[in-house]
N, C-alpha and C. Protein backbone atom coordinates (compact mmCIF):
# COMPACT_ATOMS: atom_id res chain seq x y z
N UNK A 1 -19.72 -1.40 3.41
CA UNK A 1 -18.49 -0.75 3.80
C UNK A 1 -17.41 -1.12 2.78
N UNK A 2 -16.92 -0.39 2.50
CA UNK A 2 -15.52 -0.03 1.02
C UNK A 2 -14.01 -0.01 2.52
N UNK A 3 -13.30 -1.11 1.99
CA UNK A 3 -12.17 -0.75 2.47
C UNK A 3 -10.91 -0.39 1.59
N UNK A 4 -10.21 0.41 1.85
CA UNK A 4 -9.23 0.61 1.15
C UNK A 4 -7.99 0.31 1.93
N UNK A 5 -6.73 0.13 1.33
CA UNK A 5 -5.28 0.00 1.33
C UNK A 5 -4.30 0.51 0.82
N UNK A 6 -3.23 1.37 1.98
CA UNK A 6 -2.59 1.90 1.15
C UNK A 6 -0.81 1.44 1.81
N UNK A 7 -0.44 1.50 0.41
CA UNK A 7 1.16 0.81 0.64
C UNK A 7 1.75 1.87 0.09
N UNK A 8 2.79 2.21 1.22
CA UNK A 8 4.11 3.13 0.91
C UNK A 8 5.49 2.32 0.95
N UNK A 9 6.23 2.44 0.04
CA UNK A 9 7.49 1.99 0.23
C UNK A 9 8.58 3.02 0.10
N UNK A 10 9.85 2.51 1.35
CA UNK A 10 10.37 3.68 1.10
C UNK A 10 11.93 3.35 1.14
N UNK A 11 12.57 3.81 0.81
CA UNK A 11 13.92 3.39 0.10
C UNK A 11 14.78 4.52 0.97
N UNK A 12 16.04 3.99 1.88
CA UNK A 12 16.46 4.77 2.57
C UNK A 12 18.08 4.17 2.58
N UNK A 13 18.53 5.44 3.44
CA UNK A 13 20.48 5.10 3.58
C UNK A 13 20.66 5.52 4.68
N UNK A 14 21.69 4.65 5.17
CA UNK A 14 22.24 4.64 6.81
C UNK A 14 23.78 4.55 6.58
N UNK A 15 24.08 5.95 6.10
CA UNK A 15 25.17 6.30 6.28
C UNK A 15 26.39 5.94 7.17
N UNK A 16 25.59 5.59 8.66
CA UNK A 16 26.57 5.37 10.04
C UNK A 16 26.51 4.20 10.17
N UNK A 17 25.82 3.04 9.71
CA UNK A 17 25.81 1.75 9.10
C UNK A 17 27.21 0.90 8.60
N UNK A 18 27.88 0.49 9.22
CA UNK A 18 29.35 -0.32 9.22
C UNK A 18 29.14 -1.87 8.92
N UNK A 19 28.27 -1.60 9.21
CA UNK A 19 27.59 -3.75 9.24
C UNK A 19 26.20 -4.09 9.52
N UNK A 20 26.17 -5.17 8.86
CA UNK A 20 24.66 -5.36 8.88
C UNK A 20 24.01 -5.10 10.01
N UNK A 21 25.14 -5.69 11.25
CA UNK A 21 24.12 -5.80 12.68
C UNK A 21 23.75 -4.12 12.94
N UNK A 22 24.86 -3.28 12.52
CA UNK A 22 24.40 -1.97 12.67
C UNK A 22 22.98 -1.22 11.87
N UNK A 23 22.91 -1.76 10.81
CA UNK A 23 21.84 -1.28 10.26
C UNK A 23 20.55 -1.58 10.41
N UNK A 24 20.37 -3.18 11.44
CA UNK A 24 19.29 -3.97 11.36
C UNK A 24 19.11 -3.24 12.72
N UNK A 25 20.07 -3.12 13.78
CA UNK A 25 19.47 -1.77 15.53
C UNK A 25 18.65 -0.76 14.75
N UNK A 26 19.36 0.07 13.59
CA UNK A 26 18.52 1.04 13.20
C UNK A 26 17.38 0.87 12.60
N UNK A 27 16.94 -0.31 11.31
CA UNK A 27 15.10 -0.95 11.15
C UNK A 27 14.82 -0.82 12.29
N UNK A 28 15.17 -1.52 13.17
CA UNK A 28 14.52 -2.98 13.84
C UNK A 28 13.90 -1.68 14.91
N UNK A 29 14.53 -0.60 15.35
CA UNK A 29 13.98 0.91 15.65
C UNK A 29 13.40 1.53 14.87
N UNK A 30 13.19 1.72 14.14
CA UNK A 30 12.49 2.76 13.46
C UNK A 30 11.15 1.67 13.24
N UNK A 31 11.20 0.01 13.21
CA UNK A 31 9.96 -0.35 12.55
C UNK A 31 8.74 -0.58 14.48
N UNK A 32 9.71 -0.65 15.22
CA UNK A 32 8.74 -0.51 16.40
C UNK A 32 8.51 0.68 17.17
N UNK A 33 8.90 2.26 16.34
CA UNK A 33 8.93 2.83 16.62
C UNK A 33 7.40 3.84 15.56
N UNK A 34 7.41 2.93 14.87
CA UNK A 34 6.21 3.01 13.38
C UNK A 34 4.99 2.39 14.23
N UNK A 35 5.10 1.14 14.72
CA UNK A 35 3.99 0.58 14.65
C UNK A 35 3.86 0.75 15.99
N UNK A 36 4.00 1.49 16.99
CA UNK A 36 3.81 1.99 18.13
C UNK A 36 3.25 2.93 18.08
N UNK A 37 3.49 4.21 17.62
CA UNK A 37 2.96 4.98 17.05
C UNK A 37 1.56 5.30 16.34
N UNK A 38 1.95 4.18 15.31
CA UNK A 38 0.84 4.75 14.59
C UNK A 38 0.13 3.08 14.12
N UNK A 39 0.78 2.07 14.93
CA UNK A 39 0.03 0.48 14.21
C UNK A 39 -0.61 0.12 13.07
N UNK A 40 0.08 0.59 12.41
CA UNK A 40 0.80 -0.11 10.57
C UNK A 40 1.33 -1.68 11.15
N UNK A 41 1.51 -2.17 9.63
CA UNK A 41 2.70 -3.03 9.17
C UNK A 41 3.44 -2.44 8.51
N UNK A 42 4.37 -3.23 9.03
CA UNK A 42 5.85 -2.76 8.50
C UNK A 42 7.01 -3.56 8.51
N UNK A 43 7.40 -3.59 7.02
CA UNK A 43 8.63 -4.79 6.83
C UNK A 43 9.76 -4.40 6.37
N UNK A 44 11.05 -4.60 6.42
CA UNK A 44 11.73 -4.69 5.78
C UNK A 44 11.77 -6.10 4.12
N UNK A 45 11.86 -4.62 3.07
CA UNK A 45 11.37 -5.75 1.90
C UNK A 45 12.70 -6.14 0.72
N UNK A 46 13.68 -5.23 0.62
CA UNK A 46 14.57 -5.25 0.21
C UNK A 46 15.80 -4.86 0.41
N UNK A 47 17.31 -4.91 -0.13
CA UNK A 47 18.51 -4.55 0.24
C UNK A 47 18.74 -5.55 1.53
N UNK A 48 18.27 -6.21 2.00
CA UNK A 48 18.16 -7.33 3.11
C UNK A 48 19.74 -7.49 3.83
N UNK A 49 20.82 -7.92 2.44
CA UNK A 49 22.42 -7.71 2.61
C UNK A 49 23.02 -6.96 2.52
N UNK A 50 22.59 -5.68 2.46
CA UNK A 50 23.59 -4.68 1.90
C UNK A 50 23.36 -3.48 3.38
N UNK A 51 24.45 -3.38 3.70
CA UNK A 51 25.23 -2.60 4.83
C UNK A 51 24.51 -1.52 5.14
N UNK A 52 24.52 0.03 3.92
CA UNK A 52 24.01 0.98 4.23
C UNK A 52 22.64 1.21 3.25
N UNK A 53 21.66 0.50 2.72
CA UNK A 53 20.43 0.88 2.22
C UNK A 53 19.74 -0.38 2.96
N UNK A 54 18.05 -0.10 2.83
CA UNK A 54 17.12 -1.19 2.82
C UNK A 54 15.95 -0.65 2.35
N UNK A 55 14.75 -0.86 2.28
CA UNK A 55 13.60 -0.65 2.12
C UNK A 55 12.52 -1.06 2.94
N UNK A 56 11.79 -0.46 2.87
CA UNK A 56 10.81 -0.49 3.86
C UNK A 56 9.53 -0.26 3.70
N UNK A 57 8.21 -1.75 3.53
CA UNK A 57 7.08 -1.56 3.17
C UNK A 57 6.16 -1.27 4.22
N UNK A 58 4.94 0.13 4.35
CA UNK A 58 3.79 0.28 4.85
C UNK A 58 2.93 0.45 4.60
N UNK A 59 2.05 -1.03 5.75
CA UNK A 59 0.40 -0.73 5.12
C UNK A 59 -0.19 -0.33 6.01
N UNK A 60 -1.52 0.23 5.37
CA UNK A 60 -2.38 0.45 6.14
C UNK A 60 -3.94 -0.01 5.67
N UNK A 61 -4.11 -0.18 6.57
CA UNK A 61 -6.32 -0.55 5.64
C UNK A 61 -7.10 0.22 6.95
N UNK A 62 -7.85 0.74 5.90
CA UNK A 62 -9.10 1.81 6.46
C UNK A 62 -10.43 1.60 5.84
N UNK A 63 -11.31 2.54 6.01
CA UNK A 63 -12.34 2.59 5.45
C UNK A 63 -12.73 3.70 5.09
N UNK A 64 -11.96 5.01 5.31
CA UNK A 64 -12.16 5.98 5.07
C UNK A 64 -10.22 6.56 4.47
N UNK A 65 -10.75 6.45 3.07
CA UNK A 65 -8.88 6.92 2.61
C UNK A 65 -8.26 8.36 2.65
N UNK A 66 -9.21 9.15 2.91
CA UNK A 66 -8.68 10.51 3.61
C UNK A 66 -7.79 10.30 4.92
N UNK A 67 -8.43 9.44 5.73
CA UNK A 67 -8.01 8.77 6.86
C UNK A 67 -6.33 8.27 6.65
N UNK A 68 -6.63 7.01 5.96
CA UNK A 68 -5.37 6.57 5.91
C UNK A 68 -4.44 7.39 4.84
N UNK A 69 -4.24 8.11 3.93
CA UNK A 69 -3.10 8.72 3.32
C UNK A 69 -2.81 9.70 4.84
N UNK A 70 -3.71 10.33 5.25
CA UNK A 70 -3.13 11.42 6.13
C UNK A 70 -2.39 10.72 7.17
N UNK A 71 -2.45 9.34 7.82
CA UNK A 71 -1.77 8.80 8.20
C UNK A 71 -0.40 8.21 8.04
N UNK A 72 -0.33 8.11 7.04
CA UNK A 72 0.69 7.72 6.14
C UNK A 72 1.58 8.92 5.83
N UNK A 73 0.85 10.09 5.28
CA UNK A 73 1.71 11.08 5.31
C UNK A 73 2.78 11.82 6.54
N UNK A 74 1.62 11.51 7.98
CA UNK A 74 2.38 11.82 8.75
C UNK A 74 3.46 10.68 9.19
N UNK A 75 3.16 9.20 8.39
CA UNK A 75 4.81 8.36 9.15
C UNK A 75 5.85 8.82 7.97
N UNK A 76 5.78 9.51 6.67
CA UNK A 76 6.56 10.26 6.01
C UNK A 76 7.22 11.02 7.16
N UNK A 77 6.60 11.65 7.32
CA UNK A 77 6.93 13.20 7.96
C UNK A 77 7.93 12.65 8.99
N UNK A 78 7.40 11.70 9.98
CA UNK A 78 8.03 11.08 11.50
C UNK A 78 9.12 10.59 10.54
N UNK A 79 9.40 10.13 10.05
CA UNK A 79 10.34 9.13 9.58
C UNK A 79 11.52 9.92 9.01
N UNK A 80 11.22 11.11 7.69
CA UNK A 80 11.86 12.06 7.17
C UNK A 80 12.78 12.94 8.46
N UNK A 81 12.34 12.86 9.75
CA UNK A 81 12.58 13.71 10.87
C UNK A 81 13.35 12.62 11.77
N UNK A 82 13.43 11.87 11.64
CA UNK A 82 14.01 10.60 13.03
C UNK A 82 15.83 11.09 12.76
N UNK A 83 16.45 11.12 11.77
CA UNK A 83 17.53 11.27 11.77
C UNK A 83 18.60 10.25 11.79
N UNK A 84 18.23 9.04 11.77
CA UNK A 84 18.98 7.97 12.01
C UNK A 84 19.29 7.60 10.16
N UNK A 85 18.57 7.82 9.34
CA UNK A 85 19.02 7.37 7.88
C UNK A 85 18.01 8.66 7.10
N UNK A 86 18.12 8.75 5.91
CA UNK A 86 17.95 9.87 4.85
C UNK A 86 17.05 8.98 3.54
N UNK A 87 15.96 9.20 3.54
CA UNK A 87 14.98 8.56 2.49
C UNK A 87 15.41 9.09 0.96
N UNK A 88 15.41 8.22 0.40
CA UNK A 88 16.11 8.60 -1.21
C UNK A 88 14.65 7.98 -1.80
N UNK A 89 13.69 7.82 -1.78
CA UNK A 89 12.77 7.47 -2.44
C UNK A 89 11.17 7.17 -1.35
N UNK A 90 10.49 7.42 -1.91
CA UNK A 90 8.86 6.96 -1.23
C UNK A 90 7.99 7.17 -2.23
N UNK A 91 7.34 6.03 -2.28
CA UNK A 91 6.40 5.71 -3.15
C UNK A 91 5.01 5.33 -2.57
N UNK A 92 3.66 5.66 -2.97
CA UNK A 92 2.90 5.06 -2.58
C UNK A 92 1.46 4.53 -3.76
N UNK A 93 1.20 3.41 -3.04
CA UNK A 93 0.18 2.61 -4.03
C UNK A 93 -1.03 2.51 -3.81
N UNK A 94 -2.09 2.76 -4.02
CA UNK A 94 -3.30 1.95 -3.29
C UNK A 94 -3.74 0.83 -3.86
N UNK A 95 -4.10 -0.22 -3.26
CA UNK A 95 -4.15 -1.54 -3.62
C UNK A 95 -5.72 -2.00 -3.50
């Protein structure tokens, strides 16, 4: 059995974001709202201090990678659609 891994990172802005504590309600939702869903990991990996951006790493491991990109594509999709912040970047790697 071949496993594969795939990491998306995604680089986003929270416009309605006034303060940190405001921006960390909006992760701290969207990342148990990811792994409920669809049970990834999921971190906040960068912008840590800064008010209205952060970043946000997801993995996944499968064994079948048709499997996991299409998974992945759809927490694009969920995520692009939540409305709470606006993705300025997504990247993905397989590892």
């Amino acid at each position: 059995m071949s496993l594969c891994v795939l990491l998306m990172r995604v680089a986003v802005h929270i416009p309605m974001a006034n303060s940190l504590k405001e921006k960390r309600r909006v992760i701290q939702g969207v990342k148990e709202r990811v792994r409920r869903k669809f049970n990834v990991s999921v971190a906040e990996v960068d912008f840590l201090s800064v008010w209205q951006r952060s970043e946000l790493a997801l993995t996944m491991v499968g064994n079948e990678p048709v499997v996991v990109q299409q998974t992945m594509a759809k927490i694009e999709e969920m995520l692009r659609e939540m409305g709470d912040f606006f993705i300025s970047d997504c990247r993905y790697e397989w590892l």
